[in-house]
Every structure is written in structure tokens, then in C-alpha cells.
PDB file of N, CA and C in Angstrom:
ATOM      1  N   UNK A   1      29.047-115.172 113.756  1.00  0.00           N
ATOM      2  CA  UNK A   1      27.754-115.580 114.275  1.00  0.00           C
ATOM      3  C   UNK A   1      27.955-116.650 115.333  1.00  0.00           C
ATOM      4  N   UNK A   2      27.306-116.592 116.720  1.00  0.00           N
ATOM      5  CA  UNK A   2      27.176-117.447 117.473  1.00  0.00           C
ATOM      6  C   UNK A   2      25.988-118.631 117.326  1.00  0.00           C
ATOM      7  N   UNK A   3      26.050-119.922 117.252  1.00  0.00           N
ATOM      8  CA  UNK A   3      25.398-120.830 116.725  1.00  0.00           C
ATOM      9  C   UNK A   3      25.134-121.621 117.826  1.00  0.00           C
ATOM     10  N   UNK A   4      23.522-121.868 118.082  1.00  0.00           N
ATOM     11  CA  UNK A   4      23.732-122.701 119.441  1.00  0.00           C
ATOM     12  C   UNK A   4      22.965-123.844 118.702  1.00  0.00           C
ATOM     13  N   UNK A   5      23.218-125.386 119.115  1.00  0.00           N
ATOM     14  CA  UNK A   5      22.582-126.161 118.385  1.00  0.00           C
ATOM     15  C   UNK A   5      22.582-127.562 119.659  1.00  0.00           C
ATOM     16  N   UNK A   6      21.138-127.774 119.815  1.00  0.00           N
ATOM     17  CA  UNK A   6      20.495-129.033 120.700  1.00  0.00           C
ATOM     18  C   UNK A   6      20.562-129.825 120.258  1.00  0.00           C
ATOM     19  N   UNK A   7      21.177-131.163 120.710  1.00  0.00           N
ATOM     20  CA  UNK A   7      21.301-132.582 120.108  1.00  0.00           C
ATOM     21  C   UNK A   7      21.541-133.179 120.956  1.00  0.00           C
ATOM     22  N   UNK A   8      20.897-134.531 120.426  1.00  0.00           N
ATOM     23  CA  UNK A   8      21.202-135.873 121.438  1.00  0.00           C
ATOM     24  C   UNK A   8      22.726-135.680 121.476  1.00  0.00           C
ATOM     25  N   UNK A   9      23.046-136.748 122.222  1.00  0.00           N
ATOM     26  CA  UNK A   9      24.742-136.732 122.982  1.00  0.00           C
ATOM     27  C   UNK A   9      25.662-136.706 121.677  1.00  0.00           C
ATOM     28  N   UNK A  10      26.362-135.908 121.454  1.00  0.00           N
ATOM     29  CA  UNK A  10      27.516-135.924 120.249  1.00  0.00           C
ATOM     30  C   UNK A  10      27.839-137.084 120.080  1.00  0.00           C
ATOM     31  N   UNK A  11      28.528-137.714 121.103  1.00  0.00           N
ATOM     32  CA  UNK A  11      29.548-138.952 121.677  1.00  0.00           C
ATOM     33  C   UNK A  11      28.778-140.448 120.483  1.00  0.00           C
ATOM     34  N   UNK A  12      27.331-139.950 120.891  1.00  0.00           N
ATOM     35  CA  UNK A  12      26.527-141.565 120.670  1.00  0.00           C
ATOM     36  C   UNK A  12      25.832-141.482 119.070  1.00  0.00           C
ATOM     37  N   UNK A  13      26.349-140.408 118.313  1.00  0.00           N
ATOM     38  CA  UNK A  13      25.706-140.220 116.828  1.00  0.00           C
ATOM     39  C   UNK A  13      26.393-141.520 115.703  1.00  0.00           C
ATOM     40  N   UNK A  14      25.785-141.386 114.540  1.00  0.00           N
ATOM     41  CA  UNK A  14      26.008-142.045 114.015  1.00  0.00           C
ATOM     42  C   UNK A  14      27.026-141.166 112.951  1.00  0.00           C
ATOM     43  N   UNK A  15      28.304-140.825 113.114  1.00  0.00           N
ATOM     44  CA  UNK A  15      29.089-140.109 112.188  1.00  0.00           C
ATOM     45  C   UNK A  15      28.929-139.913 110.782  1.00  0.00           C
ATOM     46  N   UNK A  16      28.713-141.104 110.265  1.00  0.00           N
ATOM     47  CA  UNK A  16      28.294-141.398 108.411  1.00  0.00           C
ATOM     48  C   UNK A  16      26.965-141.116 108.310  1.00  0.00           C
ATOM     49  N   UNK A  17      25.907-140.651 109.174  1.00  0.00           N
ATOM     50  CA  UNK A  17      24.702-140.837 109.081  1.00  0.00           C
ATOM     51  C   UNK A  17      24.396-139.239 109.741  1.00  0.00           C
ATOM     52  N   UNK A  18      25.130-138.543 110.449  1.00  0.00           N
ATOM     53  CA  UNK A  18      23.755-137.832 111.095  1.00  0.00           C
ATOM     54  C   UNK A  18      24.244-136.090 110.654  1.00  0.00           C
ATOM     55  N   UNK A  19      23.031-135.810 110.314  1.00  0.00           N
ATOM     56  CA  UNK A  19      23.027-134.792 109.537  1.00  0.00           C
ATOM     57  C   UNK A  19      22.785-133.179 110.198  1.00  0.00           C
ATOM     58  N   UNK A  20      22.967-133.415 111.564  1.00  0.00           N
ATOM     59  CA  UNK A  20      23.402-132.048 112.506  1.00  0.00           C
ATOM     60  C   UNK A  20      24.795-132.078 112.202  1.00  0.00           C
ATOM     61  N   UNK A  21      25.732-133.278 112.085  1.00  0.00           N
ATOM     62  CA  UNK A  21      27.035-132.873 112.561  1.00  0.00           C
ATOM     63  C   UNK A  21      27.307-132.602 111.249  1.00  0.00           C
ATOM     64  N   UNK A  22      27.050-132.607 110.022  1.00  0.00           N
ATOM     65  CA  UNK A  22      27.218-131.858 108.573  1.00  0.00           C
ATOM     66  C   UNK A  22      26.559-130.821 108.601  1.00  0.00           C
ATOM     67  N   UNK A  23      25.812-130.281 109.717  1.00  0.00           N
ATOM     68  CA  UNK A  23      25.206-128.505 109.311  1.00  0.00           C
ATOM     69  C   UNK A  23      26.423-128.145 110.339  1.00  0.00           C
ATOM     70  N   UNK A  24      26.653-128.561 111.525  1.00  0.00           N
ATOM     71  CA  UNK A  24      27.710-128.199 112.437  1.00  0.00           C
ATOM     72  C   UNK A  24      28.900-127.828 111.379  1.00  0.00           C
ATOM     73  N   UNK A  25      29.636-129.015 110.987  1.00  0.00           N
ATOM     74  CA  UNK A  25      30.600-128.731 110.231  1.00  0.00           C
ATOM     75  C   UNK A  25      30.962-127.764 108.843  1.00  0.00           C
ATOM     76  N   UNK A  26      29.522-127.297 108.238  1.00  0.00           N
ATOM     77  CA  UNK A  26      29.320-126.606 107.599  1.00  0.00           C
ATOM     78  C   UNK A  26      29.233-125.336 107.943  1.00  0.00           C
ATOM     79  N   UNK A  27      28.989-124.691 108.937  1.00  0.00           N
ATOM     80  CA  UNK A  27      28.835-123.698 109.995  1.00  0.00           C
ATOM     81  C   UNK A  27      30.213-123.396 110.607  1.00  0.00           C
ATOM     82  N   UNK A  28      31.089-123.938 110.830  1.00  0.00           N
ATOM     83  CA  UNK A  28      32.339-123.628 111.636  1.00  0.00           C
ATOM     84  C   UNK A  28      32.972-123.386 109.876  1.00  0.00           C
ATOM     85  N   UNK A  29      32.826-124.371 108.975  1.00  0.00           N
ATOM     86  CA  UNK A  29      33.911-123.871 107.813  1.00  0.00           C
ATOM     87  C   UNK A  29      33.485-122.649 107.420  1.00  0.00           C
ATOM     88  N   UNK A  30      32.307-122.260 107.353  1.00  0.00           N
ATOM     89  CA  UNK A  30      31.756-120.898 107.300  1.00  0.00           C
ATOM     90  C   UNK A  30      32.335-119.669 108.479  1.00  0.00           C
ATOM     91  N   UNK A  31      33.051-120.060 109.130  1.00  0.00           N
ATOM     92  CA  UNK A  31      33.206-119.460 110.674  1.00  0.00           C
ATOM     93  C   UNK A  31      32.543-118.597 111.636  1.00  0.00           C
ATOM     94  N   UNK A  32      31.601-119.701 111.680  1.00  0.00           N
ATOM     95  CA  UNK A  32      30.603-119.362 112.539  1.00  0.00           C
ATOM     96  C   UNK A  32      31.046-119.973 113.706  1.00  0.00           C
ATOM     97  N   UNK A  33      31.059-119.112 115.177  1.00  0.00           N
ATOM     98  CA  UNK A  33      30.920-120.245 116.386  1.00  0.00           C
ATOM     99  C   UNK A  33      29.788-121.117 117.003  1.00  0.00           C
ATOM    100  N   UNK A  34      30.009-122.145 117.268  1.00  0.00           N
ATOM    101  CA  UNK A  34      29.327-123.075 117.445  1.00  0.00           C
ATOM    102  C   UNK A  34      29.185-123.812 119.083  1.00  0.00           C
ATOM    103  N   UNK A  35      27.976-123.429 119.832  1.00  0.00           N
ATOM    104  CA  UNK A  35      27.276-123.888 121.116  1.00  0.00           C
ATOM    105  C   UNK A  35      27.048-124.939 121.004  1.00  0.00           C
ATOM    106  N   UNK A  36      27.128-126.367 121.695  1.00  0.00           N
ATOM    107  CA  UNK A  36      27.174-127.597 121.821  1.00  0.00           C
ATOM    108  C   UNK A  36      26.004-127.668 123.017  1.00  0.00           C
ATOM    109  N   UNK A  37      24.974-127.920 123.377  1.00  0.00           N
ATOM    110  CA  UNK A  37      23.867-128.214 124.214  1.00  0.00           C
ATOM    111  C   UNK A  37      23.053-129.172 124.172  1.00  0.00           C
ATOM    112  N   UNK A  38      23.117-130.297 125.259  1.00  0.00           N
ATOM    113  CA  UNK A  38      22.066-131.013 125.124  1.00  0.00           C
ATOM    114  C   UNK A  38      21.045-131.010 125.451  1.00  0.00           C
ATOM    115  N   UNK A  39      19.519-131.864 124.825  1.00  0.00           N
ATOM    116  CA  UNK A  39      18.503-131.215 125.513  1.00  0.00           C
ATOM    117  C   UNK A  39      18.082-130.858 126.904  1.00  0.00           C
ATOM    118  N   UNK A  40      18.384-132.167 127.713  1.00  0.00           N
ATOM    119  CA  UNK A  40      18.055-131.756 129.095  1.00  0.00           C
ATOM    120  C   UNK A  40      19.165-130.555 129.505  1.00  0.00           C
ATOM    121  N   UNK A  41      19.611-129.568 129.257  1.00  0.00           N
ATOM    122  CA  UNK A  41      20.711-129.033 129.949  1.00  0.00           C
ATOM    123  C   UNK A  41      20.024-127.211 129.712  1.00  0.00           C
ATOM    124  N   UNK A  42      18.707-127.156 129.052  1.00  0.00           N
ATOM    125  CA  UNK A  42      17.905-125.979 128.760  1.00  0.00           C
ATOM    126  C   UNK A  42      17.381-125.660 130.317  1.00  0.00           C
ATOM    127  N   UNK A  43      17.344-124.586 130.465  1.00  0.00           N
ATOM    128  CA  UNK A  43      16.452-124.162 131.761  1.00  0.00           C
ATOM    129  C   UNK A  43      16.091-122.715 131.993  1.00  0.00           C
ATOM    130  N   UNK A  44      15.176-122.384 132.634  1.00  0.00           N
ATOM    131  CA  UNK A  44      14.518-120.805 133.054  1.00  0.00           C
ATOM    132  C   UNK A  44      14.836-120.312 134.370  1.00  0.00           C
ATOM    133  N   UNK A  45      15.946-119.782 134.319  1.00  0.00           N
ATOM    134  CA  UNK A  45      15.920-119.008 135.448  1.00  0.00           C
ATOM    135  C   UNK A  45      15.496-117.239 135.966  1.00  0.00           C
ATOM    136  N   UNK A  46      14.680-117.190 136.977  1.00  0.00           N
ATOM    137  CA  UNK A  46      14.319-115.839 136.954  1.00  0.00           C
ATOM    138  C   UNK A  46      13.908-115.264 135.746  1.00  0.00           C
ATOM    139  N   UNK A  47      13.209-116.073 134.825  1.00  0.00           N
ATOM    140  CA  UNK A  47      12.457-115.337 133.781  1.00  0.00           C
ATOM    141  C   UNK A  47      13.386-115.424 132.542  1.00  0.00           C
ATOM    142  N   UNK A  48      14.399-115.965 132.635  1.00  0.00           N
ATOM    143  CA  UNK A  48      15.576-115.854 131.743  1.00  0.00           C
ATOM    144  C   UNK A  48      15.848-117.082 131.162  1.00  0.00           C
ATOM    145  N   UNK A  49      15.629-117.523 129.853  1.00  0.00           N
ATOM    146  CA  UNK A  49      16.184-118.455 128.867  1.00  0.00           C
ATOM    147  C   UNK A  49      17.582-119.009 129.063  1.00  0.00           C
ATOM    148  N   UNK A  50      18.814-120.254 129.848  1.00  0.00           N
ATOM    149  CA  UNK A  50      19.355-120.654 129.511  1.00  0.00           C
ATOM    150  C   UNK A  50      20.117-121.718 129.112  1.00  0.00           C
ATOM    151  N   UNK A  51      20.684-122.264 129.388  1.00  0.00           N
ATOM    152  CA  UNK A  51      22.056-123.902 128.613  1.00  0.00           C
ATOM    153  C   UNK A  51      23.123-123.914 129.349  1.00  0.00           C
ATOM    154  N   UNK A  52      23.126-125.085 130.032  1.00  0.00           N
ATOM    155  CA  UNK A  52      24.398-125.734 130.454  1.00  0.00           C
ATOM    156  C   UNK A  52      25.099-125.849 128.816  1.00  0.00           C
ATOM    157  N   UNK A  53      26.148-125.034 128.264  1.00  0.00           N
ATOM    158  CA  UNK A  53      26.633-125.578 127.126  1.00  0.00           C
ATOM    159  C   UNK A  53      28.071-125.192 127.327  1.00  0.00           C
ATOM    160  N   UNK A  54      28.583-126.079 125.738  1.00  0.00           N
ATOM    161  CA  UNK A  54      30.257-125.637 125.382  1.00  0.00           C
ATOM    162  C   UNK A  54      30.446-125.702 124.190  1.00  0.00           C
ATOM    163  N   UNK A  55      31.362-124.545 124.044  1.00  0.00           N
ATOM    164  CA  UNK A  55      32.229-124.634 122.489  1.00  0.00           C
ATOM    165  C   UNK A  55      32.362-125.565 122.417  1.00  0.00           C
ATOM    166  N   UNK A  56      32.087-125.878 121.146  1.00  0.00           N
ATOM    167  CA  UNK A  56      32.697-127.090 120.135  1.00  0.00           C
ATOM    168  C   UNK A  56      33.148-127.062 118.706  1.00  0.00           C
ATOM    169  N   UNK A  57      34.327-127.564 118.886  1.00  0.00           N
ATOM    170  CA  UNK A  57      34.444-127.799 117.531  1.00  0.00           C
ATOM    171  C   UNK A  57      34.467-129.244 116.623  1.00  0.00           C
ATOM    172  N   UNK A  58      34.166-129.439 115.486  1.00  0.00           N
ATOM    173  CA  UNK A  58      33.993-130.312 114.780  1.00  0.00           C
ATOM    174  C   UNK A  58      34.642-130.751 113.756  1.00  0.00           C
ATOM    175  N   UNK A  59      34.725-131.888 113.473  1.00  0.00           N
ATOM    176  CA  UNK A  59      35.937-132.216 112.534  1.00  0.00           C
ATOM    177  C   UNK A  59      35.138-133.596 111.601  1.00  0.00           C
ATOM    178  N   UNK A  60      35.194-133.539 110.257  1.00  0.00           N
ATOM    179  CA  UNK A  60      35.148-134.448 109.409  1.00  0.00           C
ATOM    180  C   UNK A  60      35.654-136.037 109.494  1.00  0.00           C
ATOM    181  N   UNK A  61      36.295-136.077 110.606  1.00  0.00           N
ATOM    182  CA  UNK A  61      36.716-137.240 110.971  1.00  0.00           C
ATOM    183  C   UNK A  61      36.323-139.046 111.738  1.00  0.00           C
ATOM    184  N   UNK A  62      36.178-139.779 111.413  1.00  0.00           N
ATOM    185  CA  UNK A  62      35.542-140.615 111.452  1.00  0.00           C
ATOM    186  C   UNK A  62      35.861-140.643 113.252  1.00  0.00           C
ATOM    187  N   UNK A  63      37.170-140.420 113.486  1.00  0.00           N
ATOM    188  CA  UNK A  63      37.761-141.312 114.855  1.00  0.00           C
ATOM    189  C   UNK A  63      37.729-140.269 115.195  1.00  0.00           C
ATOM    190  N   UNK A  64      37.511-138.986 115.192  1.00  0.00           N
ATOM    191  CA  UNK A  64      37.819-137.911 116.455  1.00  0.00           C
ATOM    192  C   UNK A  64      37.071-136.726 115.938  1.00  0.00           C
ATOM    193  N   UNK A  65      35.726-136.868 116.286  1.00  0.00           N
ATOM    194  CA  UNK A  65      34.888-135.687 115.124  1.00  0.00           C
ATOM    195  C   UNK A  65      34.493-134.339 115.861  1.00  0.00           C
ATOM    196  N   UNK A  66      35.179-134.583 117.209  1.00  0.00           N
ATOM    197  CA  UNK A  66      34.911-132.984 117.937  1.00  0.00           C
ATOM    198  C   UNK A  66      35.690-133.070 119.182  1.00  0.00           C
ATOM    199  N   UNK A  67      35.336-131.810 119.687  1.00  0.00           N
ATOM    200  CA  UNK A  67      36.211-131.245 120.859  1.00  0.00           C
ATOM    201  C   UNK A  67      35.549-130.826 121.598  1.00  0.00           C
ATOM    202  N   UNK A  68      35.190-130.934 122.882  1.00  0.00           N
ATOM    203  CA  UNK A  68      34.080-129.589 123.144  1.00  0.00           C
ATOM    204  C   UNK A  68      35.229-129.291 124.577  1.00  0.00           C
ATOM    205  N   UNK A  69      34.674-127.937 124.417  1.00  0.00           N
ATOM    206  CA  UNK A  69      35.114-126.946 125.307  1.00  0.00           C
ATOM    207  C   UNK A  69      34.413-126.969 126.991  1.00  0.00           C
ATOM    208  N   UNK A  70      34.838-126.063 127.516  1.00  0.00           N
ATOM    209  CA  UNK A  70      34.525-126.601 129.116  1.00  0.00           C
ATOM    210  C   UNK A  70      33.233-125.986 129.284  1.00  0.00           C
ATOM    211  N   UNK A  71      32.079-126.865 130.050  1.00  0.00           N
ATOM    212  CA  UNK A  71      30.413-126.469 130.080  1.00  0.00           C
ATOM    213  C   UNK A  71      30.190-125.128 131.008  1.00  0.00           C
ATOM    214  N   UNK A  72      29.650-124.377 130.399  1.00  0.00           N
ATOM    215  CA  UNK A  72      29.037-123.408 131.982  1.00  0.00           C
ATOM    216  C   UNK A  72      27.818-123.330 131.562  1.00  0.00           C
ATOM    217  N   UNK A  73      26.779-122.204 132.228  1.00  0.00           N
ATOM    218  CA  UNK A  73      25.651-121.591 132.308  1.00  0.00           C
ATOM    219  C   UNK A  73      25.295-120.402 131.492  1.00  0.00           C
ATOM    220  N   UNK A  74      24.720-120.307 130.217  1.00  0.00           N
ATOM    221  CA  UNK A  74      25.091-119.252 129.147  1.00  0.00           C
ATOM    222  C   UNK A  74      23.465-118.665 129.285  1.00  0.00           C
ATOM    223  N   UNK A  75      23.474-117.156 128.845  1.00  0.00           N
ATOM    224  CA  UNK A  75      22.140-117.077 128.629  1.00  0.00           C
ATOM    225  C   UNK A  75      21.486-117.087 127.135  1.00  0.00           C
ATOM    226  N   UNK A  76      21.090-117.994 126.721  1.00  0.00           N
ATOM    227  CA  UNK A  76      20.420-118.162 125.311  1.00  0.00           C
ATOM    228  C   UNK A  76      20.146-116.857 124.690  1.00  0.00           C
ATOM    229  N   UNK A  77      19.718-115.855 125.025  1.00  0.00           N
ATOM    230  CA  UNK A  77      19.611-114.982 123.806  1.00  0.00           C
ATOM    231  C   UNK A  77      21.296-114.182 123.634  1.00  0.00           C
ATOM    232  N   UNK A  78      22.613-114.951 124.130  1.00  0.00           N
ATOM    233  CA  UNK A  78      23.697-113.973 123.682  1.00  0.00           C
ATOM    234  C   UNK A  78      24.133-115.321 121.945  1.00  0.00           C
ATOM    235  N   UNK A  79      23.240-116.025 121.564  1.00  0.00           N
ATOM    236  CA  UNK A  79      23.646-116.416 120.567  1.00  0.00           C
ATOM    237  C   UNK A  79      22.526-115.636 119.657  1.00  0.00           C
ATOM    238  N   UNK A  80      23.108-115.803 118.555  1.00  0.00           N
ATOM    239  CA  UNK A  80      22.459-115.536 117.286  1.00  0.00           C
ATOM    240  C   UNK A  80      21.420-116.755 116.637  1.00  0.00           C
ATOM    241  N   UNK A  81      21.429-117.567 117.042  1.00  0.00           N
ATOM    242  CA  UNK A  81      20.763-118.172 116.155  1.00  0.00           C
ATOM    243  C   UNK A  81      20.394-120.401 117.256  1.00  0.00           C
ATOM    244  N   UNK A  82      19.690-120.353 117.465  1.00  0.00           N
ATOM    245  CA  UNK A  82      19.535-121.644 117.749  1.00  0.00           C
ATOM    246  C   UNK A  82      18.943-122.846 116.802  1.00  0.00           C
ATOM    247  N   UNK A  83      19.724-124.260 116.608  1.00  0.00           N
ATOM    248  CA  UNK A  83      19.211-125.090 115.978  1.00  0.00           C
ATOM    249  C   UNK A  83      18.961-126.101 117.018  1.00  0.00           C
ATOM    250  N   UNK A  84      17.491-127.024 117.214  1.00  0.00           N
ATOM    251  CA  UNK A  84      17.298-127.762 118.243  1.00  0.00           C
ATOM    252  C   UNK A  84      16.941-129.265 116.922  1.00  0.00           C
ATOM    253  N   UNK A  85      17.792-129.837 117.071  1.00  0.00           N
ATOM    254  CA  UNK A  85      18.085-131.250 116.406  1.00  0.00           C
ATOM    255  C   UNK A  85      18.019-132.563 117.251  1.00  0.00           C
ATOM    256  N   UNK A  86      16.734-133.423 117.396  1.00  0.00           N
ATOM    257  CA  UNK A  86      17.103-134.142 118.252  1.00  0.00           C
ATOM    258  C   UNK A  86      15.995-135.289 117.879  1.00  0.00           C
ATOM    259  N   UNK A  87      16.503-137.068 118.545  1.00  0.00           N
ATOM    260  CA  UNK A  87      15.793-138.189 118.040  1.00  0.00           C
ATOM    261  C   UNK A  87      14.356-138.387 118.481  1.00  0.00           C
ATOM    262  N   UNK A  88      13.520-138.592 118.694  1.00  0.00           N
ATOM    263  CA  UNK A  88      11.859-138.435 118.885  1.00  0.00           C
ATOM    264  C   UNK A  88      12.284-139.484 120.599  1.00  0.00           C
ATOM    265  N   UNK A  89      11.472-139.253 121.331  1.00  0.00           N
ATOM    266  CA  UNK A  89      10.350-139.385 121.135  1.00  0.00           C
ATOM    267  C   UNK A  89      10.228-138.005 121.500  1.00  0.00           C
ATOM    268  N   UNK A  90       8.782-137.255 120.608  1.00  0.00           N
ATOM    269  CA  UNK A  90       8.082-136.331 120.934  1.00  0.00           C
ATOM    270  C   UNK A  90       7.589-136.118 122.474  1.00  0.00           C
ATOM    271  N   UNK A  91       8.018-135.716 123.659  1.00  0.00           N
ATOM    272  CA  UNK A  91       7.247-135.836 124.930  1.00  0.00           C
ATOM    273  C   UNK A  91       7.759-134.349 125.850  1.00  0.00           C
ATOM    274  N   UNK A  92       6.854-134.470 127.282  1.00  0.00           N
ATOM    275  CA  UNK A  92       7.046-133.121 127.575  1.00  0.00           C
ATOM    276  C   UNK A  92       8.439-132.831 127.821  1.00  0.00           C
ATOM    277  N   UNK A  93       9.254-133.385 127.686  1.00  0.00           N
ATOM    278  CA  UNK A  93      10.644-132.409 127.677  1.00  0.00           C
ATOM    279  C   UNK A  93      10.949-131.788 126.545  1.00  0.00           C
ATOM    280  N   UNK A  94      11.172-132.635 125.569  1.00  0.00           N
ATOM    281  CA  UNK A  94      10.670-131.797 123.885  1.00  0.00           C
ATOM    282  C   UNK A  94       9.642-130.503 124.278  1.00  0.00           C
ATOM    283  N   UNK A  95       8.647-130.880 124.682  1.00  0.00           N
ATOM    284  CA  UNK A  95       8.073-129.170 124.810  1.00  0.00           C
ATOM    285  C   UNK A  95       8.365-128.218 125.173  1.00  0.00           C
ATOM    286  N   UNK A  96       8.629-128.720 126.632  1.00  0.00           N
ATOM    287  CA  UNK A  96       9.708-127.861 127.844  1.00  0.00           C
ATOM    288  C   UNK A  96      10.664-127.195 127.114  1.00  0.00           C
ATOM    289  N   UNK A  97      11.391-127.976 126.363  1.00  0.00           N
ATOM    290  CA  UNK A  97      12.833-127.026 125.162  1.00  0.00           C
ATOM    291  C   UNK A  97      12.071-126.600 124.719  1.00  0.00           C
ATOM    292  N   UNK A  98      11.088-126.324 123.790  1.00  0.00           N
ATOM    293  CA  UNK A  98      10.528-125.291 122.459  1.00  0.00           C
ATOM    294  C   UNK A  98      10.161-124.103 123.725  1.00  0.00           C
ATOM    295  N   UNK A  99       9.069-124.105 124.988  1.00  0.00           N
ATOM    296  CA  UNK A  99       9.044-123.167 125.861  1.00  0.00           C
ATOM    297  C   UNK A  99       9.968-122.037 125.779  1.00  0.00           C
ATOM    298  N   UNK A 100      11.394-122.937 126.598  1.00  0.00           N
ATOM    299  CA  UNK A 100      12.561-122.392 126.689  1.00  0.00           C
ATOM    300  C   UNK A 100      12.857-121.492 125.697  1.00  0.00           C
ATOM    301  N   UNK A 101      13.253-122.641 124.570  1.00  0.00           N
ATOM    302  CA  UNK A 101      13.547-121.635 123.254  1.00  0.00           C
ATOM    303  C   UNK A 101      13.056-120.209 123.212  1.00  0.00           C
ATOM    304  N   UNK A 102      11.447-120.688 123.242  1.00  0.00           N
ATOM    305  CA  UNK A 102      10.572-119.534 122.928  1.00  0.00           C
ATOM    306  C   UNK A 102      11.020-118.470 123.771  1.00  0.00           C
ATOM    307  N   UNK A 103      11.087-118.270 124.827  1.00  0.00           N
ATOM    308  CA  UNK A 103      11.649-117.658 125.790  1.00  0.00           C
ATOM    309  C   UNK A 103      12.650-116.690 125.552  1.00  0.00           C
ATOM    310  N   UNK A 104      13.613-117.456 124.751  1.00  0.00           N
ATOM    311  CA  UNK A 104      14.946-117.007 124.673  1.00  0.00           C
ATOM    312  C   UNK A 104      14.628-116.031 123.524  1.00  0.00           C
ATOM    313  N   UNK A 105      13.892-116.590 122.222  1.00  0.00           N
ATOM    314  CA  UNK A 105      13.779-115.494 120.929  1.00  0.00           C
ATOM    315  C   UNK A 105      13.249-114.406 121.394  1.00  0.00           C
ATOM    316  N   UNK A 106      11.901-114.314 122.358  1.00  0.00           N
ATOM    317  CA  UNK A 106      11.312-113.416 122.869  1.00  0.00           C
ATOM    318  C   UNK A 106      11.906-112.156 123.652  1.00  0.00           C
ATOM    319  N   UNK A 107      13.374-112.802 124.472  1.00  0.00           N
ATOM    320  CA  UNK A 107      14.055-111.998 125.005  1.00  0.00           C
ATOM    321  C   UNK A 107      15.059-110.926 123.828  1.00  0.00           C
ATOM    322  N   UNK A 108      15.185-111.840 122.844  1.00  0.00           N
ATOM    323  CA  UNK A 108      16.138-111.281 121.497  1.00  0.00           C
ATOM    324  C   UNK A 108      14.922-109.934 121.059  1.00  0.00           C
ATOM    325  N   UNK A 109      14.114-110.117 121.340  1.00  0.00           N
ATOM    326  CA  UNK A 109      12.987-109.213 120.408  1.00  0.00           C
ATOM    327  C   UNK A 109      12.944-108.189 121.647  1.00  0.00           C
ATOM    328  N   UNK A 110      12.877-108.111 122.424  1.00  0.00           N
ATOM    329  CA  UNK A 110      12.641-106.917 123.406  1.00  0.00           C
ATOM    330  C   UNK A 110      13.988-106.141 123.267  1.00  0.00           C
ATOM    331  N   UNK A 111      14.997-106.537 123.153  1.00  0.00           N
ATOM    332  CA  UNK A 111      16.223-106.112 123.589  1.00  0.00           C
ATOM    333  C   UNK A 111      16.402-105.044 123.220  1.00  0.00           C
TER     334      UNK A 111
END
């Protein structure tokens, strides 16, 4: 399964505390692959759902808890499954992503 998952900056989480990077890490031990995207990096092109994103992988580790892979331009509906995890404030870019999103499931359903 391809796993795409929106979050504030990996880099700036709170490791002991934040509870995307324990569904992340739970998801790769499962071996699932895993899409690394941040929110601003969603966009519509030509009618099309996608993410500046990169593989990542994740590690249990206090000092070195991921890797990510090199960024390109993906189109959101070639994953299986999106998780959008991210700190408030609620405002129109938060919407702008659910749009997007929406976008992208919608394209999964025609296909």
C-alpha cells in the first residue's frame, strides 16, 4: 500500500510526543510505503490533484527518526490512501488541502 501522509515539518515535531510519526512508523513495520508531504506543497494542476512529496522512511529513534527521499511532483490519486495530520490553526489553506484532497479521492472513484 502506498501511504501519503500531510504534516507539519517532520524536522520540527516533538519525537516523544507526536502521534503521526507512531502511525508512520506503524505503517512502514506493516510494509506499507510511505509519502512524506507537507501542507503547503498540495496543488491542482489542470484539473488534477497533486504533492510536491518524498519517500520516507522512519525510525524509532530519538536522534535520527527519518530519511526522506528526493521531492518531485506526484499525482495524488497513484497512492492508496491519504492521512492529512497537521497543528491548527484552522484557516484557508487547511481548506485549500481538504479541496485538493477531495479532488484527488474523486479522481480514485472515476478511474
Amino acid at each position: 500500500m502506498k501511504l501519503g501522509v500531510v504534516m507539519d515539518p517532520i524536522e520540527t515535531i516533538n519525537f516523544k510526543k507526536d502521534s503521526t510519526l507512531a502511525m508512520m512508523i506503524e505503517a512502514q513495520d506493516k510494509g506499507h510505503e510511505i509519502f512524506y508531504m507537507t501542507p503547503d506543497s498540495l496543488f491542482i494542476n489542470s484539473g488534477v490533484a497533486f504533492s510536491n512529496m518524498a519517500n520516507i522512511e522512519v525510525r524509532n529513534d530519538s536522534s535520527n527518526w527519518f530519511s526522506l527521499g528526493e521531492t518531485s511532483p506526484m499525482n495524488l490519486s497513484h497512492l492508496d490512501a491519504i492521512l492529512m495530520r497537521q497543528d491548527p490553526p484552522f484557516n484557508s489553506e487547511y481548506i485549500y488541502n481538504t479541496y485538493v484532497l477531495e479532488m484527488a479521492s474523486l479522481s480514485l472513484i472515476h478511474i
